[in-house]
N, C-alpha and C. Protein backbone atom coordinates (compact mmCIF):
# COMPACT_ATOMS: atom_id res chain seq x y z
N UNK A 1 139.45 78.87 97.53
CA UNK A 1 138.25 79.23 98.27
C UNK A 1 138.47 79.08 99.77
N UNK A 2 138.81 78.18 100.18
CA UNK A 2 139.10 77.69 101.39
C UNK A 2 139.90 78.89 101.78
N UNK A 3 141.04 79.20 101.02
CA UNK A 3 142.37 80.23 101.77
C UNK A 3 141.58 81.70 101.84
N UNK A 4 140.55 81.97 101.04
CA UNK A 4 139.85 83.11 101.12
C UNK A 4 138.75 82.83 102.35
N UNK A 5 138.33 81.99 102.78
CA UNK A 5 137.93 81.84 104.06
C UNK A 5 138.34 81.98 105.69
N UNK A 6 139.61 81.31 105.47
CA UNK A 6 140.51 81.16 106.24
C UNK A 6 140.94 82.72 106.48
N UNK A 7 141.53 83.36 105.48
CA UNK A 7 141.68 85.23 105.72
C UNK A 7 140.53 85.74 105.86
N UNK A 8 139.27 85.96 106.01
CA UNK A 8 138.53 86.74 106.84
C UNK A 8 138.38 86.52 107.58
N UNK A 9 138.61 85.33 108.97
CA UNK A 9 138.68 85.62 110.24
C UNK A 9 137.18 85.10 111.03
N UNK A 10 136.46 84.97 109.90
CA UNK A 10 135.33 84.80 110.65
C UNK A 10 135.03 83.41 111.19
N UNK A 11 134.18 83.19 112.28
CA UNK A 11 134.45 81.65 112.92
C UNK A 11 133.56 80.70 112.32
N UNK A 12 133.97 80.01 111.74
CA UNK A 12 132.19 78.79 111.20
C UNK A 12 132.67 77.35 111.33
N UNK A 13 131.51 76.84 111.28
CA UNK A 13 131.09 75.51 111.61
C UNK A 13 132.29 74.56 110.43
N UNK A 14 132.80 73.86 110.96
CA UNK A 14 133.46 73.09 110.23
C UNK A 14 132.78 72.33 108.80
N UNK A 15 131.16 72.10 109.08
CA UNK A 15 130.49 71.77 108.24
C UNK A 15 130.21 72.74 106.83
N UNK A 16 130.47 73.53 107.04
CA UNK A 16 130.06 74.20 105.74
C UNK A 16 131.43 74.86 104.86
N UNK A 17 131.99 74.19 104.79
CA UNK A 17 133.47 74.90 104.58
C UNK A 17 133.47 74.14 102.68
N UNK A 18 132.53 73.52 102.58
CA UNK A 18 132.57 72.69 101.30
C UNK A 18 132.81 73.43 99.66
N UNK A 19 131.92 74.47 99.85
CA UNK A 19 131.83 75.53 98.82
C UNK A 19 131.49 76.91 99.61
N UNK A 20 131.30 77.87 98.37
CA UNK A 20 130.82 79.67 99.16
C UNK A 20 129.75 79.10 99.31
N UNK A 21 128.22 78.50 98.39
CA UNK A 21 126.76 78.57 98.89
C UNK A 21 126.60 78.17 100.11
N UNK A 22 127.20 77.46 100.46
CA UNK A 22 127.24 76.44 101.90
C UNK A 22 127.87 77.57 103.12
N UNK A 23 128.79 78.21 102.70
CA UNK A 23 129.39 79.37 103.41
C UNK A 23 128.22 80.54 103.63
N UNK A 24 127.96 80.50 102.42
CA UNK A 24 127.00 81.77 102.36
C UNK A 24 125.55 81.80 103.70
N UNK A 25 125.01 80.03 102.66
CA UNK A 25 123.96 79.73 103.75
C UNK A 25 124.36 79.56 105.38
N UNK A 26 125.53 79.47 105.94
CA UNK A 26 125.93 79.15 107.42
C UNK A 26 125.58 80.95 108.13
N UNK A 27 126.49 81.73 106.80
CA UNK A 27 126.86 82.97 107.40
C UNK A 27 125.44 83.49 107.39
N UNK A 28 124.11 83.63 106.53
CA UNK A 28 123.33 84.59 105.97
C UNK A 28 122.01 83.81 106.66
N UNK A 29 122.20 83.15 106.76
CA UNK A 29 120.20 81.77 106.90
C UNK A 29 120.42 81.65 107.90
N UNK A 30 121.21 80.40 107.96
CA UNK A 30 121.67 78.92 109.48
C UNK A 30 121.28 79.38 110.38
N UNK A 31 120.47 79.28 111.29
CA UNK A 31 120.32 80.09 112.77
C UNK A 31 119.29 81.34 113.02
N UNK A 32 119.16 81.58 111.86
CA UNK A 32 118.30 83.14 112.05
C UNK A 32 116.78 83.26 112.13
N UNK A 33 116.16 84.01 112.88
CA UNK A 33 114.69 83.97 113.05
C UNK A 33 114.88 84.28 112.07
N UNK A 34 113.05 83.43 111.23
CA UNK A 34 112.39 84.08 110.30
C UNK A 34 110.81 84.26 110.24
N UNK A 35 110.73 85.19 109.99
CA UNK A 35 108.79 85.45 110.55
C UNK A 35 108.35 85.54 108.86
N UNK A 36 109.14 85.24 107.69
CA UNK A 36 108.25 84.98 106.60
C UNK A 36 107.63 84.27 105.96
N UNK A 37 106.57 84.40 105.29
CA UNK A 37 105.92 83.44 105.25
C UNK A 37 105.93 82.32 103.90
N UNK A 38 106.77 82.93 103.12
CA UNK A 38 107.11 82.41 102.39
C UNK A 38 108.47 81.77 102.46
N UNK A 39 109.38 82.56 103.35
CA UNK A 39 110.65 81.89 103.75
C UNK A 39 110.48 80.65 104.09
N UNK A 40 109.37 80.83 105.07
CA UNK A 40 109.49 79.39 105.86
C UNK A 40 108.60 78.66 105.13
N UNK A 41 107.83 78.29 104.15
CA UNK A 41 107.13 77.75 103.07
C UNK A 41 108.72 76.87 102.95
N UNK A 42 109.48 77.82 101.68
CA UNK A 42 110.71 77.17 100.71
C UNK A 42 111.12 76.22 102.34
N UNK A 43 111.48 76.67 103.40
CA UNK A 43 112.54 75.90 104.04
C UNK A 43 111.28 74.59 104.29
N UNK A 44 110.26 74.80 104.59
CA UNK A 44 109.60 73.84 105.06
C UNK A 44 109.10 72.34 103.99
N UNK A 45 109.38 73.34 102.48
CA UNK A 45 109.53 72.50 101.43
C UNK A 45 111.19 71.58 101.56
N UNK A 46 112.24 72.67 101.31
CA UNK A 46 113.32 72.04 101.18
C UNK A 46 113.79 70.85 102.63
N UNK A 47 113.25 70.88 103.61
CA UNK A 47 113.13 70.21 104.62
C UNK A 47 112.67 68.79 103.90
N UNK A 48 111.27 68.95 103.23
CA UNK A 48 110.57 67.45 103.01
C UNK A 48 111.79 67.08 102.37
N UNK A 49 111.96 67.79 101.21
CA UNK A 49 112.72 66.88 99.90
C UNK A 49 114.03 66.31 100.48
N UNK A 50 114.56 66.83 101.61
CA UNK A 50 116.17 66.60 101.93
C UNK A 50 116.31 65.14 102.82
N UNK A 51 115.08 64.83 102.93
CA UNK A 51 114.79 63.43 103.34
C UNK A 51 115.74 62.22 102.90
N UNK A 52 116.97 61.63 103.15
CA UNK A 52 117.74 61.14 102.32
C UNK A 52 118.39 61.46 101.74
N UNK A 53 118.31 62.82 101.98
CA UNK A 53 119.86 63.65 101.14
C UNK A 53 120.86 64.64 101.94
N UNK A 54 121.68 64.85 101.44
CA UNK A 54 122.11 66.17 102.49
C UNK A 54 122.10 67.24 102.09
N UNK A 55 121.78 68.51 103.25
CA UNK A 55 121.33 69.54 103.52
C UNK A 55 122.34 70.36 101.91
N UNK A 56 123.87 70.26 102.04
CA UNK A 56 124.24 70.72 101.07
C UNK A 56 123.95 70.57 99.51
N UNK A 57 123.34 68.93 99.40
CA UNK A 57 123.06 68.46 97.69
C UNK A 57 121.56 69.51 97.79
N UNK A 58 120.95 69.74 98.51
CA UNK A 58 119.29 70.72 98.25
C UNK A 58 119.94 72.02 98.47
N UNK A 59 120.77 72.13 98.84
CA UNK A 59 120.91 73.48 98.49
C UNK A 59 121.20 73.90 97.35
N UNK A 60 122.37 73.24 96.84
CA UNK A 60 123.05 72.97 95.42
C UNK A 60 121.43 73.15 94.28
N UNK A 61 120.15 72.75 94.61
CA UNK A 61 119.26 72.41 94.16
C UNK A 61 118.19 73.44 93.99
N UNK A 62 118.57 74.35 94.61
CA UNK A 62 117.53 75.45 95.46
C UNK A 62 117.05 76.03 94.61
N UNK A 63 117.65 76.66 93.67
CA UNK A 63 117.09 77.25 92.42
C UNK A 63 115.93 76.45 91.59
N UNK A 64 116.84 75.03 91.48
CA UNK A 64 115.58 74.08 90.74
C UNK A 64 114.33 74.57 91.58
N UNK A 65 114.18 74.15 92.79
CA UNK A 65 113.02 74.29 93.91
C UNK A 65 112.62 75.67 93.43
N UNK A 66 112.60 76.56 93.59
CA UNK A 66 111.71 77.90 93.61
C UNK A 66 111.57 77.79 91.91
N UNK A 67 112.26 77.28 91.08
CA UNK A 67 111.35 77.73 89.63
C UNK A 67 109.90 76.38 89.16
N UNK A 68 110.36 75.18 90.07
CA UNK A 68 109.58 74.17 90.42
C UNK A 68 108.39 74.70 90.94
N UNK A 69 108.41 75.62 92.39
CA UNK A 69 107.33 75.65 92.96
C UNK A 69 106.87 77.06 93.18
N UNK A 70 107.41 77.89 91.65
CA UNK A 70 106.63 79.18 91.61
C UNK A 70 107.14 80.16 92.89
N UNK A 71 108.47 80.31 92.97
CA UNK A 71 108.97 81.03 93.91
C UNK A 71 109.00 80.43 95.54
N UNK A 72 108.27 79.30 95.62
CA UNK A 72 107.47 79.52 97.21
C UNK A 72 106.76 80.17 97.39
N UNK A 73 105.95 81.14 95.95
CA UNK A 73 104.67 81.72 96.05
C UNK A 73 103.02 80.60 96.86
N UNK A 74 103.55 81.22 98.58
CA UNK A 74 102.30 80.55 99.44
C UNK A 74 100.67 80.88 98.16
């Protein structure tokens, strides 16, 4: 995984190099406006819960979260 990272060239945060979801979330989420309203619901959920954890174990989790809380259906 790592060596398939390393050959596309692209530049990222040393932090997320752990797995692809972590890759995925740096390249696709990390940084990006979002004006939805449900987007920012899930993040504003996954924010509380990560309280004591790290950002990567809730991600790992994320799925649990949206079948938990009905999509992030606001």
């Amino acid at each position: 995984m790592k060596t398939d990272l390393i050959q596309d060239q692209k530049k990222r945060c040393p932090w997320c190099l752990k797995d692809e979801q972590y890759v995925h979330y740096h390249d696709e989420e990390w940084g990006e406006v979002c004006h939805d309203d449900s987007t920012l619901f899930e993040f504003l959920l996954l924010e509380t819960f990560q309280a004591g954890l790290s950002w990567h174990t809730i991600l790992k989790k994320r799925e649990n979260f949206r079948s938990a809380f009905d999509q992030f259906d606001v």
